[in-house]
N, C-alpha and C. Protein backbone atom coordinates (compact mmCIF):
# COMPACT_ATOMS: atom_id res chain seq x y z
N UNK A 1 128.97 183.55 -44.56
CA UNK A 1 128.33 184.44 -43.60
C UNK A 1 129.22 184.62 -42.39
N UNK A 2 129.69 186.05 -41.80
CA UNK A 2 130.36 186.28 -41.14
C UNK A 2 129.89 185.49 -39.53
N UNK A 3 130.75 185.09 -38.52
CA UNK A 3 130.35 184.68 -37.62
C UNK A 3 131.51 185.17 -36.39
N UNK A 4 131.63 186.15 -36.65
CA UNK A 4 132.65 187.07 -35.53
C UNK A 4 131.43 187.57 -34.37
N UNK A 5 130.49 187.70 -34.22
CA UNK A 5 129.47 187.98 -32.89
C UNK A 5 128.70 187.54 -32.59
N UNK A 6 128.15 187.09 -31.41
CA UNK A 6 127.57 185.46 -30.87
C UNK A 6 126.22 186.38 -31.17
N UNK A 7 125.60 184.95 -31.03
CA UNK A 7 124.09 185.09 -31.15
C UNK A 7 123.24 185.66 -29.90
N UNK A 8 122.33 185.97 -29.90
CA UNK A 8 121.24 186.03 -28.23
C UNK A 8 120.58 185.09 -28.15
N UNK A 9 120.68 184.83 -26.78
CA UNK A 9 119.60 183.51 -26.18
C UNK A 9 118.69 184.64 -25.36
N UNK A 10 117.59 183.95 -25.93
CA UNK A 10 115.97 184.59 -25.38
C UNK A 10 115.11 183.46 -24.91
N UNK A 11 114.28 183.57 -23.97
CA UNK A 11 112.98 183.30 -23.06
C UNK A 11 112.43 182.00 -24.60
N UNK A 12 111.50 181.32 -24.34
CA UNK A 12 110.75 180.63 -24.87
C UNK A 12 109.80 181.48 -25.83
N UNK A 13 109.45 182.44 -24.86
CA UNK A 13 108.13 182.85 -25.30
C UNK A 13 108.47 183.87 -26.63
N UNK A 14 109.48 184.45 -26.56
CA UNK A 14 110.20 185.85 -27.24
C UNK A 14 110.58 185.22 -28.74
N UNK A 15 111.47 184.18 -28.52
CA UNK A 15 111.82 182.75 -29.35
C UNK A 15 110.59 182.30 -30.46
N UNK A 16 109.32 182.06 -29.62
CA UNK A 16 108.27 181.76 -30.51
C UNK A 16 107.73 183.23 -31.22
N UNK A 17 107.65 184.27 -30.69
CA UNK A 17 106.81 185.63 -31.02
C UNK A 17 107.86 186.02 -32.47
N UNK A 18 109.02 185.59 -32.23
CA UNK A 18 110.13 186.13 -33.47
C UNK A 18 109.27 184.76 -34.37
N UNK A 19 109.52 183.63 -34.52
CA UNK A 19 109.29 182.70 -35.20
C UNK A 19 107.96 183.14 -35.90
N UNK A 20 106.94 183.41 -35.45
CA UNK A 20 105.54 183.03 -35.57
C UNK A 20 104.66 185.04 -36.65
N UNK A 21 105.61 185.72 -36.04
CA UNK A 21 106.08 187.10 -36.79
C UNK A 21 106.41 187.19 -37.73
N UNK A 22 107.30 186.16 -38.36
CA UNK A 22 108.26 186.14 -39.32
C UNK A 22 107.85 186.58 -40.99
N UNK A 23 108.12 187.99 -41.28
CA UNK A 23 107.47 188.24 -42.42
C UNK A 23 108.49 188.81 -43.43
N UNK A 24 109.39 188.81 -43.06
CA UNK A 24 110.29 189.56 -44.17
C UNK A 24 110.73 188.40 -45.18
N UNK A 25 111.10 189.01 -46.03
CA UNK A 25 111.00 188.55 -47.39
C UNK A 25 112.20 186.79 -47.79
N UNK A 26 113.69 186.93 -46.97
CA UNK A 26 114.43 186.48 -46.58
C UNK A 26 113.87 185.01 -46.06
N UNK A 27 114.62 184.13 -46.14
CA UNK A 27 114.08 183.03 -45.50
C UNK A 27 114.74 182.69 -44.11
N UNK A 28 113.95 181.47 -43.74
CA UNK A 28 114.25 181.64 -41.83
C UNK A 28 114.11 180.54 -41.82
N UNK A 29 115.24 179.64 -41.63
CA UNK A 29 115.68 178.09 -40.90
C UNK A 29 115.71 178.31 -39.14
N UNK A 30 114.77 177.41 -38.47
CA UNK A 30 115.17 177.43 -37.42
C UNK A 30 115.71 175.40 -37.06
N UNK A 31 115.88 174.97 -35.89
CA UNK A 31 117.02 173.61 -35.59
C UNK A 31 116.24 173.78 -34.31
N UNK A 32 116.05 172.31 -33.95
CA UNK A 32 115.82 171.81 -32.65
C UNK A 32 117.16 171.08 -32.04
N UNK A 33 117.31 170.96 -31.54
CA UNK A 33 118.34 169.79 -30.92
C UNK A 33 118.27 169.12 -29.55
N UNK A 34 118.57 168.05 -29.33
CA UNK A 34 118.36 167.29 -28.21
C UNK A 34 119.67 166.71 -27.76
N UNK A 35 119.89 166.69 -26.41
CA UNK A 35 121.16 166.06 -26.14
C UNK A 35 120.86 164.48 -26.10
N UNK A 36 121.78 163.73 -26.94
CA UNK A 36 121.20 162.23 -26.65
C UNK A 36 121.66 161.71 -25.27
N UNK A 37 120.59 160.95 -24.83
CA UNK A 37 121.32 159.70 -23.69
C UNK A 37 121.80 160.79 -22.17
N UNK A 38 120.73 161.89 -22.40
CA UNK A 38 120.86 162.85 -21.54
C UNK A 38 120.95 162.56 -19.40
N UNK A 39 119.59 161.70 -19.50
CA UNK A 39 119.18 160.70 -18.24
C UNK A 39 119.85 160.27 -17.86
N UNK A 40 120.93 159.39 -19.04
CA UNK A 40 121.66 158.20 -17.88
C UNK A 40 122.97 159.57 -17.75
N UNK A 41 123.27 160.65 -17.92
CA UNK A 41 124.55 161.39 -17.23
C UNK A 41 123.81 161.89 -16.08
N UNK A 42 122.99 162.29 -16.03
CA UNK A 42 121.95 162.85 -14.33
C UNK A 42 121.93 161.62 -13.38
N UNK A 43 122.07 160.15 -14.10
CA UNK A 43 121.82 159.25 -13.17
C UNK A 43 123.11 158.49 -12.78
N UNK A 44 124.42 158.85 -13.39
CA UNK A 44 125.62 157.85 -13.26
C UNK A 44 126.57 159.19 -12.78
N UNK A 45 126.08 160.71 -13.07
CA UNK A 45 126.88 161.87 -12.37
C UNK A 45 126.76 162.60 -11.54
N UNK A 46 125.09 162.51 -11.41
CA UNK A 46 124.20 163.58 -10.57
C UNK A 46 123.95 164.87 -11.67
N UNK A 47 122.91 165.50 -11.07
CA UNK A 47 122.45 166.44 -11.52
C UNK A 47 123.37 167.69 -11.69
N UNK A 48 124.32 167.87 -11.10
CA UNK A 48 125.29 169.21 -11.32
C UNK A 48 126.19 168.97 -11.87
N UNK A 49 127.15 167.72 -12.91
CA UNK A 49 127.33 167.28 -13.86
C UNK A 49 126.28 167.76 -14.92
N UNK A 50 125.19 167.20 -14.94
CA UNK A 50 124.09 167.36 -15.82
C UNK A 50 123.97 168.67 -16.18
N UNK A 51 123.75 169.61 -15.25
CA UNK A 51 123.56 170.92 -15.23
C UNK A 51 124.58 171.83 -16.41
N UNK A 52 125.73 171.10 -15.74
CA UNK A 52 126.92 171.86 -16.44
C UNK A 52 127.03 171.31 -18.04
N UNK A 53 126.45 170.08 -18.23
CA UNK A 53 126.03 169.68 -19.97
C UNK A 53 125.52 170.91 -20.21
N UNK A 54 124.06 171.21 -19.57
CA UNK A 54 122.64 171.82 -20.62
C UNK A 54 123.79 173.29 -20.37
N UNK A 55 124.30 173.92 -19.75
CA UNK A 55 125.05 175.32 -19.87
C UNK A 55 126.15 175.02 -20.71
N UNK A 56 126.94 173.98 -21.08
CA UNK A 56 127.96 174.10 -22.29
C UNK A 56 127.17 174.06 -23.54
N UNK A 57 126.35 173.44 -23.42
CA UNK A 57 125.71 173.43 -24.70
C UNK A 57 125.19 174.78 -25.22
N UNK A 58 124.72 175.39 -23.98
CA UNK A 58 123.48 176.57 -24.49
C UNK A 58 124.93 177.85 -24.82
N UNK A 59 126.38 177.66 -23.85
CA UNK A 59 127.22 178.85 -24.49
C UNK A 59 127.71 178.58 -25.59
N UNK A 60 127.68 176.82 -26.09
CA UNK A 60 128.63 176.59 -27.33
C UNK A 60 127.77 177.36 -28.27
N UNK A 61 126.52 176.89 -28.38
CA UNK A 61 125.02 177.66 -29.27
C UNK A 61 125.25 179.20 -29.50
N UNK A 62 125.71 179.87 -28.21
CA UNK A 62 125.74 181.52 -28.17
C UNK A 62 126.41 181.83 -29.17
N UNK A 63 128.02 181.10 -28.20
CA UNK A 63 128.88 181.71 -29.01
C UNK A 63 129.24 181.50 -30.57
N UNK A 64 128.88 180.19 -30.89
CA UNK A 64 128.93 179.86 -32.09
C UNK A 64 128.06 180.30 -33.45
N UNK A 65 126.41 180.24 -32.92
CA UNK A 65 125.91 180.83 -34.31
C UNK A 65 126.45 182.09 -34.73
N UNK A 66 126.29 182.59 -35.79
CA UNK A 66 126.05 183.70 -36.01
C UNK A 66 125.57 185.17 -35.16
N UNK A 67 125.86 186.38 -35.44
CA UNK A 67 125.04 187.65 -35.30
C UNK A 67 123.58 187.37 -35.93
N UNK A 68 122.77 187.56 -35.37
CA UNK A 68 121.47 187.46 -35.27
C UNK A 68 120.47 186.28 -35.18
N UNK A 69 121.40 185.45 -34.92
CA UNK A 69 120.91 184.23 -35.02
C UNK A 69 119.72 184.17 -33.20
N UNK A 70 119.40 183.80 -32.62
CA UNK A 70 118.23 183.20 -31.42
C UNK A 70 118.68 181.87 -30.85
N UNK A 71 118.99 181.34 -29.56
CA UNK A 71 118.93 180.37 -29.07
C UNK A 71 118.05 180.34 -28.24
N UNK A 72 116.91 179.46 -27.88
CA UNK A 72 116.03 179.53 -26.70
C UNK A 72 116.45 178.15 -25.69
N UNK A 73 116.15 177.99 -24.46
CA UNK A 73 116.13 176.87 -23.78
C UNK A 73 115.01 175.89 -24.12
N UNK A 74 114.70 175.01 -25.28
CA UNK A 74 113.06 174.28 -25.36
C UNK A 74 112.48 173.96 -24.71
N UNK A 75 112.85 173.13 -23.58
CA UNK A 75 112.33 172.78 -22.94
C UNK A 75 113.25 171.19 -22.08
N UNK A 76 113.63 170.78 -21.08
CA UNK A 76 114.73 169.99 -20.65
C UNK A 76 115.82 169.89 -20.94
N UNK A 77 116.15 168.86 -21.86
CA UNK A 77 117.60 168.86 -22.76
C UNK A 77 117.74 169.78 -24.26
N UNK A 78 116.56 170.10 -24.39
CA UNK A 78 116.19 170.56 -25.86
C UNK A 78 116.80 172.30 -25.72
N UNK A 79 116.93 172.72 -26.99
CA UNK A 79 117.60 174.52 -27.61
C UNK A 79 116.56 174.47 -28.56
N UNK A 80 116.33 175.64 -29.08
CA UNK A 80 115.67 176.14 -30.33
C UNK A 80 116.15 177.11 -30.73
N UNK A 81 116.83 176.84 -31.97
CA UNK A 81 117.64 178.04 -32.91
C UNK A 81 117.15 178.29 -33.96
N UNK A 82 116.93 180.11 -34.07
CA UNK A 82 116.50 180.79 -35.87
C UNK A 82 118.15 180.44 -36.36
N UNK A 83 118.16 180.70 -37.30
CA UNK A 83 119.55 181.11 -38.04
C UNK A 83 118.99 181.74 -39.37
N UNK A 84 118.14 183.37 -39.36
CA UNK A 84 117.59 183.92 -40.42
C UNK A 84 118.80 184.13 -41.65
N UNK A 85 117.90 184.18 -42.43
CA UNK A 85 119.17 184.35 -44.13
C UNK A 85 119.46 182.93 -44.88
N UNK A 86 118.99 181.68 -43.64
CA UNK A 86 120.38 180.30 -44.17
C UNK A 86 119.12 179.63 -44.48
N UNK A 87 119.89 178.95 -45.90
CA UNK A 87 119.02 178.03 -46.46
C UNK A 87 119.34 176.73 -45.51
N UNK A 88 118.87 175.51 -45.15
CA UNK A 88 118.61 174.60 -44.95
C UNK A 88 120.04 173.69 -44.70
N UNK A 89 121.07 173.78 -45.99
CA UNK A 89 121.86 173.23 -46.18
C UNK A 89 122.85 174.33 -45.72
N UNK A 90 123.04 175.30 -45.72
CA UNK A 90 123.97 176.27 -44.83
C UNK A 90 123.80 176.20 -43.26
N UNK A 91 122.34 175.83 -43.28
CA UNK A 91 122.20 175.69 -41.30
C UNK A 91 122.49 174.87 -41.03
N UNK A 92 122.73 173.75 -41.51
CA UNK A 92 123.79 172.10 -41.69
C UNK A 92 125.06 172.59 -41.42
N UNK A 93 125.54 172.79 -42.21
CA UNK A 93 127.02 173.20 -41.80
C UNK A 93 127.35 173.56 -40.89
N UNK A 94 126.61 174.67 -40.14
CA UNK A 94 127.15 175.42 -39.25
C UNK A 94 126.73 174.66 -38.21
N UNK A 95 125.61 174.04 -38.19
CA UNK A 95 125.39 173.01 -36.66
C UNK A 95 126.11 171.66 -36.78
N UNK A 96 126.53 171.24 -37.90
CA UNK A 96 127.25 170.06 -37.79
C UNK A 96 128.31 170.59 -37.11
N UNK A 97 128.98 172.01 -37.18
CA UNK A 97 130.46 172.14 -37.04
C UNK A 97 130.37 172.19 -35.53
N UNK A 98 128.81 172.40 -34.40
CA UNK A 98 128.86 172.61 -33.46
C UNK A 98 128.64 171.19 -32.74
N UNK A 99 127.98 170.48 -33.27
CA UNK A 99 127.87 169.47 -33.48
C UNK A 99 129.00 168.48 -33.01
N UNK A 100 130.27 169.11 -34.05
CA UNK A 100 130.92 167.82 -34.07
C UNK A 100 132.14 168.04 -32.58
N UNK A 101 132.28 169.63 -32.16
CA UNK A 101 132.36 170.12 -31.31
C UNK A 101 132.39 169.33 -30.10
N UNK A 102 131.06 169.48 -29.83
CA UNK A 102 130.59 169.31 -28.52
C UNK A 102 130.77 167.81 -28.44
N UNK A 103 130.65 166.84 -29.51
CA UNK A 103 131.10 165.66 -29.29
C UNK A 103 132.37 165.20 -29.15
N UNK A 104 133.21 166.11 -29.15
CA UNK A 104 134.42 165.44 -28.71
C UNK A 104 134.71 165.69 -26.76
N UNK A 105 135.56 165.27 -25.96
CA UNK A 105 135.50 164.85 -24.53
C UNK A 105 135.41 166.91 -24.01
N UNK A 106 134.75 166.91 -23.19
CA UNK A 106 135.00 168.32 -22.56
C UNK A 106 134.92 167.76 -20.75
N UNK A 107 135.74 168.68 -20.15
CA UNK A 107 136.22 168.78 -18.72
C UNK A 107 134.99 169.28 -18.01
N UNK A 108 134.14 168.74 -17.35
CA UNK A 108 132.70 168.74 -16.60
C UNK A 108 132.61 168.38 -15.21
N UNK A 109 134.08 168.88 -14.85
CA UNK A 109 134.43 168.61 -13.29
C UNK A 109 134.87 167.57 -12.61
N UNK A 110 134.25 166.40 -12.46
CA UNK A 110 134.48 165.58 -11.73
C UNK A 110 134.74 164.28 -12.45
N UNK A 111 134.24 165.00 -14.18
CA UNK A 111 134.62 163.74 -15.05
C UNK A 111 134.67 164.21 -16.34
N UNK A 112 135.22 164.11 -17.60
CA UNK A 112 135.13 164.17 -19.01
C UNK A 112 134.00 163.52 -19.94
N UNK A 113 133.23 164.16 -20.66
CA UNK A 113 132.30 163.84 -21.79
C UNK A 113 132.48 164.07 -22.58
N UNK A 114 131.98 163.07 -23.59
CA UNK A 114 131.36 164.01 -25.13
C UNK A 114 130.10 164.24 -24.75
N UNK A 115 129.58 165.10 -25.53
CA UNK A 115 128.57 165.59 -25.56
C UNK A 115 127.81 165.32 -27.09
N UNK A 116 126.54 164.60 -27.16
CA UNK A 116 126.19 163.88 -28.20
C UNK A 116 124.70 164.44 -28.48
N UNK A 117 124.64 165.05 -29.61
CA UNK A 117 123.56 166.07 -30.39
C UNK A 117 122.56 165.33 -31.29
N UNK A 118 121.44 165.60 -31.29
CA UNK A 118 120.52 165.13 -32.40
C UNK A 118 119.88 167.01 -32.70
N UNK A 119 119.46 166.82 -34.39
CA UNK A 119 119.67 167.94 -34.45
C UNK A 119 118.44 167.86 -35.61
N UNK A 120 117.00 168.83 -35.69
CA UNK A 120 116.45 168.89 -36.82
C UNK A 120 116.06 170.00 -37.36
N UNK A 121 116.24 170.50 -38.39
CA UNK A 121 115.87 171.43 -39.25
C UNK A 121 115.25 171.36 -40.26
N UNK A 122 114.59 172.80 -40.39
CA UNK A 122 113.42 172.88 -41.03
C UNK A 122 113.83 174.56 -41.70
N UNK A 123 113.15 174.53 -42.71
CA UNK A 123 113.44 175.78 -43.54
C UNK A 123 111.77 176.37 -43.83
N UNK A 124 111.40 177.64 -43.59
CA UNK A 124 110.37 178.78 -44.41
C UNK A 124 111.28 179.64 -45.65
N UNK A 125 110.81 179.58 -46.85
CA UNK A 125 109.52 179.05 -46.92
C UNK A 125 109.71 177.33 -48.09
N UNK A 126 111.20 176.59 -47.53
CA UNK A 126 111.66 175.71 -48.64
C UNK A 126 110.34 174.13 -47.93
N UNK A 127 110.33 174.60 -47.12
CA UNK A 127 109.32 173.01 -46.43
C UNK A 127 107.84 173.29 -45.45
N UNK A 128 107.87 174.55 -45.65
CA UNK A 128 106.65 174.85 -45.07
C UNK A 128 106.47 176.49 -45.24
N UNK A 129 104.66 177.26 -45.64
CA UNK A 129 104.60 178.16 -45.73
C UNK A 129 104.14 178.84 -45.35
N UNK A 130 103.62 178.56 -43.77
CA UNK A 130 103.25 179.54 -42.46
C UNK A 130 104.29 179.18 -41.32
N UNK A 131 105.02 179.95 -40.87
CA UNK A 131 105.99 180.38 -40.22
C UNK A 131 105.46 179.58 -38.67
N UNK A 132 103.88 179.06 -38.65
CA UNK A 132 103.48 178.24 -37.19
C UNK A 132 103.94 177.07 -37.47
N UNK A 133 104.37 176.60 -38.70
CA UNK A 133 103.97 175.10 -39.27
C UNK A 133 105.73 174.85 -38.83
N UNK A 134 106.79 175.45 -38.92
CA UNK A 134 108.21 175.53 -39.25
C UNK A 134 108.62 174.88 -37.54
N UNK A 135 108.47 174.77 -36.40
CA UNK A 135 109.19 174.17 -35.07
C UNK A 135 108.06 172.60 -35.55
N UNK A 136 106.97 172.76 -36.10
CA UNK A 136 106.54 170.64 -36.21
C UNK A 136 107.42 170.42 -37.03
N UNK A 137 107.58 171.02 -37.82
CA UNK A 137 108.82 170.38 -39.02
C UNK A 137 109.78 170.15 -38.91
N UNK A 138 110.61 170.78 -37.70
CA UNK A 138 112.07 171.13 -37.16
C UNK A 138 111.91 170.00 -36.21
N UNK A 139 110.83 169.87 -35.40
CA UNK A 139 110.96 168.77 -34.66
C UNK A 139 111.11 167.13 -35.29
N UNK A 140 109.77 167.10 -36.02
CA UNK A 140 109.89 165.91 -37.10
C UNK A 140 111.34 165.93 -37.57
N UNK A 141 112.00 166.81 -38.20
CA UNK A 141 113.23 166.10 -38.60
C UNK A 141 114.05 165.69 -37.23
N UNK A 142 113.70 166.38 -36.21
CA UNK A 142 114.48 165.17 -34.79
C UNK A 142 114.29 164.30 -34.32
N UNK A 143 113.36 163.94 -34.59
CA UNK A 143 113.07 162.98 -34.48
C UNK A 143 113.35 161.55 -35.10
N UNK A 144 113.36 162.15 -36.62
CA UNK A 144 114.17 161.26 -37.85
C UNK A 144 115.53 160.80 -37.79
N UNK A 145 116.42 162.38 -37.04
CA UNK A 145 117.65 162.01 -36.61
C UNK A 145 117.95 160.90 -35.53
N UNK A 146 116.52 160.98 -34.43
CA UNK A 146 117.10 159.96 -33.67
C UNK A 146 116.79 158.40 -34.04
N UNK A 147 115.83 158.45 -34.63
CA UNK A 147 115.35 157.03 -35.19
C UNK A 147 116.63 156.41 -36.20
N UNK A 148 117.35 157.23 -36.78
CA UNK A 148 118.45 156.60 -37.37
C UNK A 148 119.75 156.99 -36.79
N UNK A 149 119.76 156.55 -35.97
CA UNK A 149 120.83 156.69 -34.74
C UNK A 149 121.06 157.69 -33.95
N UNK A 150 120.72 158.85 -33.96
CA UNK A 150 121.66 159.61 -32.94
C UNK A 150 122.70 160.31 -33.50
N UNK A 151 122.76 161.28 -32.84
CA UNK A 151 124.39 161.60 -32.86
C UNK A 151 124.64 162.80 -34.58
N UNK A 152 123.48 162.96 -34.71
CA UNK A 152 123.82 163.50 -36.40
C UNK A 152 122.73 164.93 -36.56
N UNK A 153 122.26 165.62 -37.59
CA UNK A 153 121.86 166.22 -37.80
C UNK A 153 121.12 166.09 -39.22
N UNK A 154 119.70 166.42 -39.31
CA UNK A 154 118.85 165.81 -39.87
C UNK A 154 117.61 167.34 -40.80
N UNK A 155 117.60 167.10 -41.71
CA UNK A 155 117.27 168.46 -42.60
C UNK A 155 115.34 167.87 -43.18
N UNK A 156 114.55 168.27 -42.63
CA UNK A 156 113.12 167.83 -42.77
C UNK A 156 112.88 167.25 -44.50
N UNK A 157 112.14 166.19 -44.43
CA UNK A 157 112.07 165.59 -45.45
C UNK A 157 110.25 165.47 -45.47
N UNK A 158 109.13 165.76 -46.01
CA UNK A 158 108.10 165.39 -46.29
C UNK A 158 107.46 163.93 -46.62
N UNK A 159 107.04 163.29 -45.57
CA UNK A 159 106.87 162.32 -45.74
C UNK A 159 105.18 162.34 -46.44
N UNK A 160 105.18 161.58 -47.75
CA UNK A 160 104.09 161.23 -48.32
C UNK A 160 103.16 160.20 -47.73
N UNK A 161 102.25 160.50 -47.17
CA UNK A 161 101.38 159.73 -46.26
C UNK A 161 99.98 159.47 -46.87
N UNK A 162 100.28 157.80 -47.20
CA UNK A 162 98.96 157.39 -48.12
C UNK A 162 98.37 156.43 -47.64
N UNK A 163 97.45 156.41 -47.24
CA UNK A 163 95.82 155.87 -46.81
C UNK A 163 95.71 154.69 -47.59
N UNK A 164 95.73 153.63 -46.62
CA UNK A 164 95.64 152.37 -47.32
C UNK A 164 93.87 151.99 -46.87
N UNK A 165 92.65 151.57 -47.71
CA UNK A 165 91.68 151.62 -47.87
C UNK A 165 91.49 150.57 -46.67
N UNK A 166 92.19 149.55 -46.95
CA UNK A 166 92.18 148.20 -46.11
C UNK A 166 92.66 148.23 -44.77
N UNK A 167 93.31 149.35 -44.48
CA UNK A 167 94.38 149.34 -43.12
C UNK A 167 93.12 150.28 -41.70
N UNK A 168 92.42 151.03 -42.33
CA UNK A 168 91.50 151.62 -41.41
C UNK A 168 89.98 151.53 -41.85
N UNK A 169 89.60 151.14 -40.96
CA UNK A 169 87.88 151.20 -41.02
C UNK A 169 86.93 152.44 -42.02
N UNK A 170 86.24 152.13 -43.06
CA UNK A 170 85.69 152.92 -43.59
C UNK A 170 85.40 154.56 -43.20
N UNK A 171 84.47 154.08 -41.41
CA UNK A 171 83.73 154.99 -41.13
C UNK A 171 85.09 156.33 -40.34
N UNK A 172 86.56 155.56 -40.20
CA UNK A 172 87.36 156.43 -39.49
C UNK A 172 87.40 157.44 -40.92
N UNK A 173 87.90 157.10 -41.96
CA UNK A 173 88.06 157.63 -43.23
C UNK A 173 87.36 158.09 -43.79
N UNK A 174 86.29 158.14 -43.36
CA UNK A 174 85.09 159.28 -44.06
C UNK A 174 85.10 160.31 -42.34
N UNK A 175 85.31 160.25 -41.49
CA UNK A 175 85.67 160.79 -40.42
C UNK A 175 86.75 161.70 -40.24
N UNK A 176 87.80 161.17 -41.07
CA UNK A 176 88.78 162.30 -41.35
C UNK A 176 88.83 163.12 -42.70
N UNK A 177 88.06 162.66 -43.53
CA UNK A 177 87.81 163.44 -45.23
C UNK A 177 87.19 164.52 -44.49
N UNK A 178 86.12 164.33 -43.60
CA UNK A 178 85.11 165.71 -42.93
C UNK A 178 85.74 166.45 -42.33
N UNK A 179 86.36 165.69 -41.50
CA UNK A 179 88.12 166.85 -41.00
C UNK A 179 88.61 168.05 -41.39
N UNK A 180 88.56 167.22 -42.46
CA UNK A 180 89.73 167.46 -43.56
C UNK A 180 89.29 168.96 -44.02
N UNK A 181 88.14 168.83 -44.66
CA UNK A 181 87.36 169.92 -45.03
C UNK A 181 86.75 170.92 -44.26
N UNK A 182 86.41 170.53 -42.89
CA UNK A 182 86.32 171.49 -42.01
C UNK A 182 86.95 172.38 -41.92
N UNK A 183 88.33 172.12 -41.50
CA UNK A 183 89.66 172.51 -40.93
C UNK A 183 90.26 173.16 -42.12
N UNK A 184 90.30 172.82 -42.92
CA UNK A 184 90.98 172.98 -44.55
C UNK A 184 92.18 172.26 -44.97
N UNK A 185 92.36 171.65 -43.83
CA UNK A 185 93.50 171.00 -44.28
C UNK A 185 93.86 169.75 -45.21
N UNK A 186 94.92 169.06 -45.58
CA UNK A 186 94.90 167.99 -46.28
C UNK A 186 95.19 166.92 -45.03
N UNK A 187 94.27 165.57 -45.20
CA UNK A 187 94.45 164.71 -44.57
C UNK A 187 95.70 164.09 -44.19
N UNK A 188 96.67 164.21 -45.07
CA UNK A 188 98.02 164.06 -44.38
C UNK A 188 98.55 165.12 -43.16
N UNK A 189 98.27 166.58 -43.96
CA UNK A 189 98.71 166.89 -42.39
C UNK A 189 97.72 166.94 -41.30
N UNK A 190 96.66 166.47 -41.28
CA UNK A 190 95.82 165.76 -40.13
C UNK A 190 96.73 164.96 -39.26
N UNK A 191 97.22 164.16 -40.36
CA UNK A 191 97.88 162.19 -39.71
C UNK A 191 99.30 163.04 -39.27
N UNK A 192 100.15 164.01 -39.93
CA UNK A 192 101.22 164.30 -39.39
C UNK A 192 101.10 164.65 -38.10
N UNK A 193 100.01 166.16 -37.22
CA UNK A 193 99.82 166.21 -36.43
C UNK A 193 99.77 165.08 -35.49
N UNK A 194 99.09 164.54 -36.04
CA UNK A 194 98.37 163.29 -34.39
C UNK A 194 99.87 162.23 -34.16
N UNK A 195 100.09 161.65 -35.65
CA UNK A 195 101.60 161.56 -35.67
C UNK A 195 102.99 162.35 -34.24
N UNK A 196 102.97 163.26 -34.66
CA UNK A 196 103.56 164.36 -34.05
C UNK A 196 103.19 164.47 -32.87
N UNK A 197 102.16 164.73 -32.10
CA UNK A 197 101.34 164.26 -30.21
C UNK A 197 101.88 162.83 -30.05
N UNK A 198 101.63 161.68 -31.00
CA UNK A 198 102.34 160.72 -30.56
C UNK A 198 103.51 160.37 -30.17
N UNK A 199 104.33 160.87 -31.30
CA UNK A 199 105.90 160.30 -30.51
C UNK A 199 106.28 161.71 -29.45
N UNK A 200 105.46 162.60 -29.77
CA UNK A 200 106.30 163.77 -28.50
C UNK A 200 105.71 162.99 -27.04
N UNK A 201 104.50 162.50 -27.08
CA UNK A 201 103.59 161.65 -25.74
C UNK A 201 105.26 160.73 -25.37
N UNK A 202 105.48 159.82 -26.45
CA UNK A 202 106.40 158.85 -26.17
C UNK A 202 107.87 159.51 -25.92
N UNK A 203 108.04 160.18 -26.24
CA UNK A 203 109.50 160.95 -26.49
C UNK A 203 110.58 160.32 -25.65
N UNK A 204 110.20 159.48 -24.05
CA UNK A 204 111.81 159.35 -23.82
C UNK A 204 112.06 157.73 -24.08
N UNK A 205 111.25 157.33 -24.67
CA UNK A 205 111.35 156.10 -25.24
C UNK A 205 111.32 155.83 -26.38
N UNK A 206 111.94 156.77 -27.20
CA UNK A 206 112.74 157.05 -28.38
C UNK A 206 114.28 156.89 -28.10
């Protein structure tokens, strides 16, 4: 896939309305990424060091994806990238290559860094098949990336989540079967959600 014209970075909100729209036939990988160990450069450089991280990152993102690709600002250290057309394992490639990039030393004024990426992706319709469900999935796999170190890029994996009879109280488990059926959902992705509020609650103590 040709990559001679940078991508657009758009608003949050514009970012989600493309995502959540998404109906054409083609499939649509979008990538979270997080800068690791972001805090201690704001706290050992100051904040305009810091600053100048989250802007190399967001032009390496521009210039590097693809034509038509989306970068959004997520939210602190975090980007959110479509990369429409790419299967899962093609949006690997191309963020590892940015990836491996930004981790080598860059000139940040007053001192030299690498710059160190955690990275998760998620594919419609290979891991999920409403286009709302595709940024929990993208996140979950960043989460995965950081739990096994850091520093890498991480492609969503479905975790099979089975209910041990003995591990929760009867009455919680007939509490979430009713859930379950309310809502329509399957009790795993009940537990993924609440899952998912949890470690984002915890997030900088990951």
């Amino acid at each position: 896939m040709a990559k001679t014209e940078a991508s657009a970075v758009v608003n949050r909100d514009t970012f989600m309305q493309t995502v959540l729209r998404w109906s054409e036939d083609r499939p649509l990988t979008v990538a979270i990424t997080d800068i690791d160990e972001f805090m201690p450069v704001n706290q050992n450089y100051g904040h305009e060091t810091g600053d100048k991280v989250i802007a190399l990152v967001q032009k390496t993102l521009e210039a590097s994806l693809p034509a038509g690709c989306l970068v959004t600002r997520w939210g602190g250290d975090e980007f959110a990238v479509t990369l429409p057309g790419f299967s899962p394992e093609e949006a690997l490639i191309v963020l590892e290559e940015i990836r491996q990039h930004l981790a080598k030393k860059h000139d940040l004024g007053p001192v030299s860094l690498p710059i160190r990426l955690s990275i998760g992706i998620a594919s419609l319709p290979q891991h999920v098949s409403d286009p709302s469900q595709l940024l929990q999935a993208a996140d979950e796999a960043l989460l995965r990336a950081k739990r096994e170190g850091r520093g890498r890029a991480s492609i969503y994996v479905e975790d099979k989540m089975v209910l041990k009879s003995n591990y929760y109280p009867k009455a919680q488990l007939a509490r979430l079967s009713t859930l379950s059926e309310r809502l329509g959902k399957t009790e795993a992705a009940l537990l993924r959600e609440a899952l998912a509020d949890l470690l984002d609650k915890y997030r900088d103590s990951l």
